[in-house]
PDB file of N, CA and C in Angstrom:
ATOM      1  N   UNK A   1     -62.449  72.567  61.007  1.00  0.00           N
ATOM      2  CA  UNK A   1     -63.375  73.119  61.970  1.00  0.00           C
ATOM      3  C   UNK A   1     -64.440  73.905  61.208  1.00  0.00           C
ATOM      4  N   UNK A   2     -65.496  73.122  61.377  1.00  0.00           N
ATOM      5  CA  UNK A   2     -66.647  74.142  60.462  1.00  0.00           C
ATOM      6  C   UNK A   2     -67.417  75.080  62.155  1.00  0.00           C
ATOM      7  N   UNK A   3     -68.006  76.047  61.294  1.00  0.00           N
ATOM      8  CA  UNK A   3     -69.122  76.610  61.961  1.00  0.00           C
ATOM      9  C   UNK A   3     -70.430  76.035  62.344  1.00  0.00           C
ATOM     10  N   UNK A   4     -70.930  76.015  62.777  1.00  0.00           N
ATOM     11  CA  UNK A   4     -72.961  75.589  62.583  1.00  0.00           C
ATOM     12  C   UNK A   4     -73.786  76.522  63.180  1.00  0.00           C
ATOM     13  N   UNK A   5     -73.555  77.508  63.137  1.00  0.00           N
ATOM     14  CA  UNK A   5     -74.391  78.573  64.059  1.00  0.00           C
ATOM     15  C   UNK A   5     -74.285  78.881  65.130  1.00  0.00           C
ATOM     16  N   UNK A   6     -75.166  79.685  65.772  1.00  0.00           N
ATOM     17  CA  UNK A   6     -75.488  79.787  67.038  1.00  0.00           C
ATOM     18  C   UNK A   6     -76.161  78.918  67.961  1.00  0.00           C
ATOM     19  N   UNK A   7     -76.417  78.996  69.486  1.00  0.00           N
ATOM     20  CA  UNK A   7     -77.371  77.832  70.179  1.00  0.00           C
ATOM     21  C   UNK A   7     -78.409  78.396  70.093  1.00  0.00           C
ATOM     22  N   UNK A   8     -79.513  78.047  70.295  1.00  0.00           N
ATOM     23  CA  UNK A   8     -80.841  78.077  70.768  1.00  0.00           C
ATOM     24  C   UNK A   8     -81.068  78.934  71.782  1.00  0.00           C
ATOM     25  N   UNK A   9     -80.448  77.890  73.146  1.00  0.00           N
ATOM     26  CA  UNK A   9     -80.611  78.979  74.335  1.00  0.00           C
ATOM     27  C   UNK A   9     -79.461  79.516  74.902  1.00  0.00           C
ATOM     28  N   UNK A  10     -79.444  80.420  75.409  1.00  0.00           N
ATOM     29  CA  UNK A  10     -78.315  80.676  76.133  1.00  0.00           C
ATOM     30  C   UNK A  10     -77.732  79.873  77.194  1.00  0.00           C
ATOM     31  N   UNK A  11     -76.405  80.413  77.426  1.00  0.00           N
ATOM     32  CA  UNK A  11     -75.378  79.434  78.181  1.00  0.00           C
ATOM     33  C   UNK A  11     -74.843  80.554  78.913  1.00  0.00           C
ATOM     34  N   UNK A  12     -74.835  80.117  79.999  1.00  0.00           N
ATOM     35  CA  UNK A  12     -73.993  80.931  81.185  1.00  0.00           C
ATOM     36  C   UNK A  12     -72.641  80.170  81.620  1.00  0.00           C
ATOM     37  N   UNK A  13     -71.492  80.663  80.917  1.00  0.00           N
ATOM     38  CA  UNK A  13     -69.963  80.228  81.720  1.00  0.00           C
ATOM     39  C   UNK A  13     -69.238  81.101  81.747  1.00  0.00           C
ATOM     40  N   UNK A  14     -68.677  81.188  83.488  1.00  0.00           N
ATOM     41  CA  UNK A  14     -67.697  81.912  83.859  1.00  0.00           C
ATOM     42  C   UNK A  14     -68.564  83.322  83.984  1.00  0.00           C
ATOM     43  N   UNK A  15     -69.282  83.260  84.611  1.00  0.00           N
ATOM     44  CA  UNK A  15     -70.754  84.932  84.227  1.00  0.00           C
ATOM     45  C   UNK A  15     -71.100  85.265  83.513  1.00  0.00           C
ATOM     46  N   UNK A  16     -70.787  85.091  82.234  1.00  0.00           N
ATOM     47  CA  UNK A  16     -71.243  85.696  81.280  1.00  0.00           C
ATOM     48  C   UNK A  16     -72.503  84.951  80.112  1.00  0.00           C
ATOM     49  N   UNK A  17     -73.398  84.987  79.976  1.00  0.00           N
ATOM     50  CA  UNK A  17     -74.560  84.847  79.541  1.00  0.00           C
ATOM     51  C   UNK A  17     -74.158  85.195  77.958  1.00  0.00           C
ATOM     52  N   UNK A  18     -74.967  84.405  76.912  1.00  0.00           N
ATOM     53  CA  UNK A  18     -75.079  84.612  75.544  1.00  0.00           C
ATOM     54  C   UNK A  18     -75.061  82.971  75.042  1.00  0.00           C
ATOM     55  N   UNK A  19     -75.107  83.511  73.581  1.00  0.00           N
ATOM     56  CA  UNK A  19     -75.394  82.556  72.382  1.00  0.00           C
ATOM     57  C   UNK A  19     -74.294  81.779  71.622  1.00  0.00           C
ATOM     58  N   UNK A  20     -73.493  81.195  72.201  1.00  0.00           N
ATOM     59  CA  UNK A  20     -72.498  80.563  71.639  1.00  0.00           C
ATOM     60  C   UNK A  20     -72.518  80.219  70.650  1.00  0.00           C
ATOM     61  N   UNK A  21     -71.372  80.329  69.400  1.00  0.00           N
ATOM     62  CA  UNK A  21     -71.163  80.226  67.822  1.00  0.00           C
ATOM     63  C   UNK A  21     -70.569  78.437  68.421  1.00  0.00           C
ATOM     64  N   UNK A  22     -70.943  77.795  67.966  1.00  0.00           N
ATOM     65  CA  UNK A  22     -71.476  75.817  67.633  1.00  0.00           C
ATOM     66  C   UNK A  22     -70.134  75.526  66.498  1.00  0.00           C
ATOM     67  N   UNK A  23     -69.359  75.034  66.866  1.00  0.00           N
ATOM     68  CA  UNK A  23     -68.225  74.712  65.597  1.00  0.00           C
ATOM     69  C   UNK A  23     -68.346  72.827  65.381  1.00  0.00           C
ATOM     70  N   UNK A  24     -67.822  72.281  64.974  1.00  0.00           N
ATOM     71  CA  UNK A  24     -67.744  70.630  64.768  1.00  0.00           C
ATOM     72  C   UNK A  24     -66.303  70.943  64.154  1.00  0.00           C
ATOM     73  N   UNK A  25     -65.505  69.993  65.076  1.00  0.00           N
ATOM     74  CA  UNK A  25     -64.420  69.401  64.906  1.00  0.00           C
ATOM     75  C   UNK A  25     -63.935  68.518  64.142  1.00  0.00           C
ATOM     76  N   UNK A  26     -62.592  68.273  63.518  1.00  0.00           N
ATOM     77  CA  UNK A  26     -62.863  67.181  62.102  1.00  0.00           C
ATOM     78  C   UNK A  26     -63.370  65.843  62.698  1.00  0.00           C
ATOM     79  N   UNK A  27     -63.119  65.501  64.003  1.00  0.00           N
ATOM     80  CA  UNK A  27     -63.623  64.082  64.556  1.00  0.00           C
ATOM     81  C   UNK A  27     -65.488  64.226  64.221  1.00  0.00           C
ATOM     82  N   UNK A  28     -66.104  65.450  64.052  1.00  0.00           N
ATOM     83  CA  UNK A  28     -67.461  65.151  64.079  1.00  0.00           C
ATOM     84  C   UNK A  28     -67.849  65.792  65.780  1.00  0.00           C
ATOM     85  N   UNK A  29     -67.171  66.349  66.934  1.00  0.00           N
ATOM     86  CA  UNK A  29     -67.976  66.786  68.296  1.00  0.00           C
ATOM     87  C   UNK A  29     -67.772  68.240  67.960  1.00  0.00           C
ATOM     88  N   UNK A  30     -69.405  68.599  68.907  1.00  0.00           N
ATOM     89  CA  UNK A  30     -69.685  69.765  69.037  1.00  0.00           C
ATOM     90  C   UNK A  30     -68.765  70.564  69.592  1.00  0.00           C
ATOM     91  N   UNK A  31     -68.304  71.400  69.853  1.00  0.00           N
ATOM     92  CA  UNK A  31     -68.267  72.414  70.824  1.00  0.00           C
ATOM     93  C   UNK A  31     -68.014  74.120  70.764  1.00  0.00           C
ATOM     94  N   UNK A  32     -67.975  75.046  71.727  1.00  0.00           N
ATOM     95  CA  UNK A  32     -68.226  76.037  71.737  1.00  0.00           C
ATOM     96  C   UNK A  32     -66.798  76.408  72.044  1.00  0.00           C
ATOM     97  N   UNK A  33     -66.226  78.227  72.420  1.00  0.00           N
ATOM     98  CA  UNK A  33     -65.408  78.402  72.780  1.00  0.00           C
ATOM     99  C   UNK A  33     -65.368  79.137  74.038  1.00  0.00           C
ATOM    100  N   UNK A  34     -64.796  78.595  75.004  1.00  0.00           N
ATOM    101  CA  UNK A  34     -64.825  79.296  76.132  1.00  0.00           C
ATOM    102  C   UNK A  34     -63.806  80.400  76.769  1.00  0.00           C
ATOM    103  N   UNK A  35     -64.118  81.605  77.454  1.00  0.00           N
ATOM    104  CA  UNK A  35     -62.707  82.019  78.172  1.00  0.00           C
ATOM    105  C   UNK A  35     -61.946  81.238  79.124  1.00  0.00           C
ATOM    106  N   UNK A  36     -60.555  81.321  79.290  1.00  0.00           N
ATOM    107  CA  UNK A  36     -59.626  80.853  80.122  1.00  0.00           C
ATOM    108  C   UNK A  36     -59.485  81.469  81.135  1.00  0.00           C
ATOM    109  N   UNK A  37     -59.646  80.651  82.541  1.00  0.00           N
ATOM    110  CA  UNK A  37     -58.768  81.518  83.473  1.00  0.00           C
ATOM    111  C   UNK A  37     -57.072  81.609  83.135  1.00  0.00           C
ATOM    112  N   UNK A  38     -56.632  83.410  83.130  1.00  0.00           N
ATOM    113  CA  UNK A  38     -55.347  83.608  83.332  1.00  0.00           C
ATOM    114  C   UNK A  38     -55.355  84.031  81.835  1.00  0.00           C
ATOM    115  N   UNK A  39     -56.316  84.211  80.700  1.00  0.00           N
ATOM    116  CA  UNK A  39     -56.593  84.041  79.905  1.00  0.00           C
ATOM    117  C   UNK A  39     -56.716  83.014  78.625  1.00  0.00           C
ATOM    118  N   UNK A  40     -57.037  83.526  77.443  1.00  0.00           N
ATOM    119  CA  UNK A  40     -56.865  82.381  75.965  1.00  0.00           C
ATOM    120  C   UNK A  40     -58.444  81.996  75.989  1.00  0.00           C
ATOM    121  N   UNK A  41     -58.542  81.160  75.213  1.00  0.00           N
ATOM    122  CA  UNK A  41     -59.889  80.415  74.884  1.00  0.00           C
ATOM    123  C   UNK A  41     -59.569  79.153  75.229  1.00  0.00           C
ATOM    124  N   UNK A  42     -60.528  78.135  75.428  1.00  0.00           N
ATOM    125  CA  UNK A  42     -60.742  76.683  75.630  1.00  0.00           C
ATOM    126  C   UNK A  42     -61.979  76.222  74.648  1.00  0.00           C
ATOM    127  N   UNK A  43     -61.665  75.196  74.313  1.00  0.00           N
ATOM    128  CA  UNK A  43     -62.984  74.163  73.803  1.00  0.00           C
ATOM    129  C   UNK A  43     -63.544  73.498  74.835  1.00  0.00           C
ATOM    130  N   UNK A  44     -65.133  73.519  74.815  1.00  0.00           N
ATOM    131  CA  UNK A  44     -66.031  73.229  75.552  1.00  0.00           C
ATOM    132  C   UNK A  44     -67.000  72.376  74.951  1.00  0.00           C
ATOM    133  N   UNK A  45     -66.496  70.532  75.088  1.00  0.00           N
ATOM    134  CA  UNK A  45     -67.260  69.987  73.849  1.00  0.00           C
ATOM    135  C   UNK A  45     -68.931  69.463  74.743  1.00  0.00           C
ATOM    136  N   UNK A  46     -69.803  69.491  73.776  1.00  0.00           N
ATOM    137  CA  UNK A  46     -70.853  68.657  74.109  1.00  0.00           C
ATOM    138  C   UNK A  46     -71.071  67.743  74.766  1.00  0.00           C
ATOM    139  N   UNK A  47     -71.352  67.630  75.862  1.00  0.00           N
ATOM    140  CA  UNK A  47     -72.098  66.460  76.669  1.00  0.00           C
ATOM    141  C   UNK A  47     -70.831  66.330  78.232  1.00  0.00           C
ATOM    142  N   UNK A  48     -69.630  67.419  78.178  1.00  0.00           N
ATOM    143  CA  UNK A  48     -68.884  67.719  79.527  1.00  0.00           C
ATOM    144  C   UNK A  48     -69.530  68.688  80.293  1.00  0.00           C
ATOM    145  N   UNK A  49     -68.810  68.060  81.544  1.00  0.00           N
ATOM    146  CA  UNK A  49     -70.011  69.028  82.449  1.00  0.00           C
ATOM    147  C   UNK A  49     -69.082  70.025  82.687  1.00  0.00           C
ATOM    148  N   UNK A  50     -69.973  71.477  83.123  1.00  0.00           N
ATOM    149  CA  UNK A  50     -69.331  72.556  83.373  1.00  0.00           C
ATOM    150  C   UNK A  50     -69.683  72.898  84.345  1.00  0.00           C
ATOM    151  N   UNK A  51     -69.309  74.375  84.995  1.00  0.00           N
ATOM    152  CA  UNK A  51     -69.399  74.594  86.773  1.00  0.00           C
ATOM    153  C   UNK A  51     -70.567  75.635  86.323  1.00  0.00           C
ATOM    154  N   UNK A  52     -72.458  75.535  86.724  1.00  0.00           N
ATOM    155  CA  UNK A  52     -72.937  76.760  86.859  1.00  0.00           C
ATOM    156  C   UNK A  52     -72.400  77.898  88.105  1.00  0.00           C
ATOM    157  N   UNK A  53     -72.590  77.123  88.918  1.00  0.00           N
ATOM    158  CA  UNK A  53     -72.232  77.919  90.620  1.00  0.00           C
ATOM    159  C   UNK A  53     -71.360  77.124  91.261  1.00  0.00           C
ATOM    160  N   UNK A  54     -70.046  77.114  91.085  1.00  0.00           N
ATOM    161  CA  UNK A  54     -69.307  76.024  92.158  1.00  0.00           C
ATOM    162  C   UNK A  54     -69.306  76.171  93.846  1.00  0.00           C
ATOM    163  N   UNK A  55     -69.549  77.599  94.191  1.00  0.00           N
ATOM    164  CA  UNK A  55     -69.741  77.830  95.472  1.00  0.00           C
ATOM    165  C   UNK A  55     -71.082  76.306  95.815  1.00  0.00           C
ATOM    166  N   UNK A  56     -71.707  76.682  95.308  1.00  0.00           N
ATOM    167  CA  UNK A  56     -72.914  75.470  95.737  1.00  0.00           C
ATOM    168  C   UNK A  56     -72.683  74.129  95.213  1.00  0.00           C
ATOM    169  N   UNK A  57     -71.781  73.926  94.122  1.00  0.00           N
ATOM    170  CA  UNK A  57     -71.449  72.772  93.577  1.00  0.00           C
ATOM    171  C   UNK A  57     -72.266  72.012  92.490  1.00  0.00           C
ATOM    172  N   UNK A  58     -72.786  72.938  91.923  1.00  0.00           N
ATOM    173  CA  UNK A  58     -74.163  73.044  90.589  1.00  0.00           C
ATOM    174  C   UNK A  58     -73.576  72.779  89.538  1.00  0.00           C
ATOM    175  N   UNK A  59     -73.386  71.352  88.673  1.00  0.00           N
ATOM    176  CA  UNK A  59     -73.011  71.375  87.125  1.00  0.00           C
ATOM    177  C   UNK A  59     -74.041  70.785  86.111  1.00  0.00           C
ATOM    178  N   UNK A  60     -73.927  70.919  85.308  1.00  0.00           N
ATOM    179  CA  UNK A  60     -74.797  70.768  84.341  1.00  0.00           C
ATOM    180  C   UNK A  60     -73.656  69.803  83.148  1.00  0.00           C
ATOM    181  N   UNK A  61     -74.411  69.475  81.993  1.00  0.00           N
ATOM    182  CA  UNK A  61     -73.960  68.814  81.079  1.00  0.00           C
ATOM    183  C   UNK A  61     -74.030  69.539  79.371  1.00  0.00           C
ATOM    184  N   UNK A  62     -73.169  69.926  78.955  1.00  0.00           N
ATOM    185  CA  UNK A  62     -73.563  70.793  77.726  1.00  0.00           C
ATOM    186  C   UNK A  62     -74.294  69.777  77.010  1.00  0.00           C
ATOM    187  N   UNK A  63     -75.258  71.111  76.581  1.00  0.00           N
ATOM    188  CA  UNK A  63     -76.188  70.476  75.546  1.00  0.00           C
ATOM    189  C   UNK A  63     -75.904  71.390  74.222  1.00  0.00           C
ATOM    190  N   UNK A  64     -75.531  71.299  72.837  1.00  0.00           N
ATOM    191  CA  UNK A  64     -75.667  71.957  72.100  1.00  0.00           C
ATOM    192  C   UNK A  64     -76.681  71.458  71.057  1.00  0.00           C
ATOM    193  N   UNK A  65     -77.452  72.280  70.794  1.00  0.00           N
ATOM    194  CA  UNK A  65     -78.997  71.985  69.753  1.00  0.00           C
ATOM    195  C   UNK A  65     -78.617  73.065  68.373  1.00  0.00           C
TER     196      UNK A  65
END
């Protein structure tokens, strides 16, 4: 698991807003680390969609740059 920096723009999951640290996996995919409900972390790879607002039913597709 390497590092690659930070993103570009910010990312909003689970409320919280900021600059996610970008890792690559030995397969070669992006992803970030997310909080767990109930706690722990999760991997959040590139190009899955995540919930902006589920009340309204709003997802998006990670982009990491």
């Amino acid at each position: 698991m390497a590092r690659l920096g930070r993103t570009k723009r910010p990312i909003t999951y689970h409320g919280r807003t900021g600059r996610p640290v970008v890792h690559k996996a030995k397969s070669g995919r992006k992803f970030i680390m997310v909080r767990k409900k109930g706690g722990g972390v999760k991997r959040l790879y590139e190009g899955t969609k995540y919930a902006v607002d589920r009340a309204r039913k709003v997802f998006k597709r990670l982009r990491l740059i």
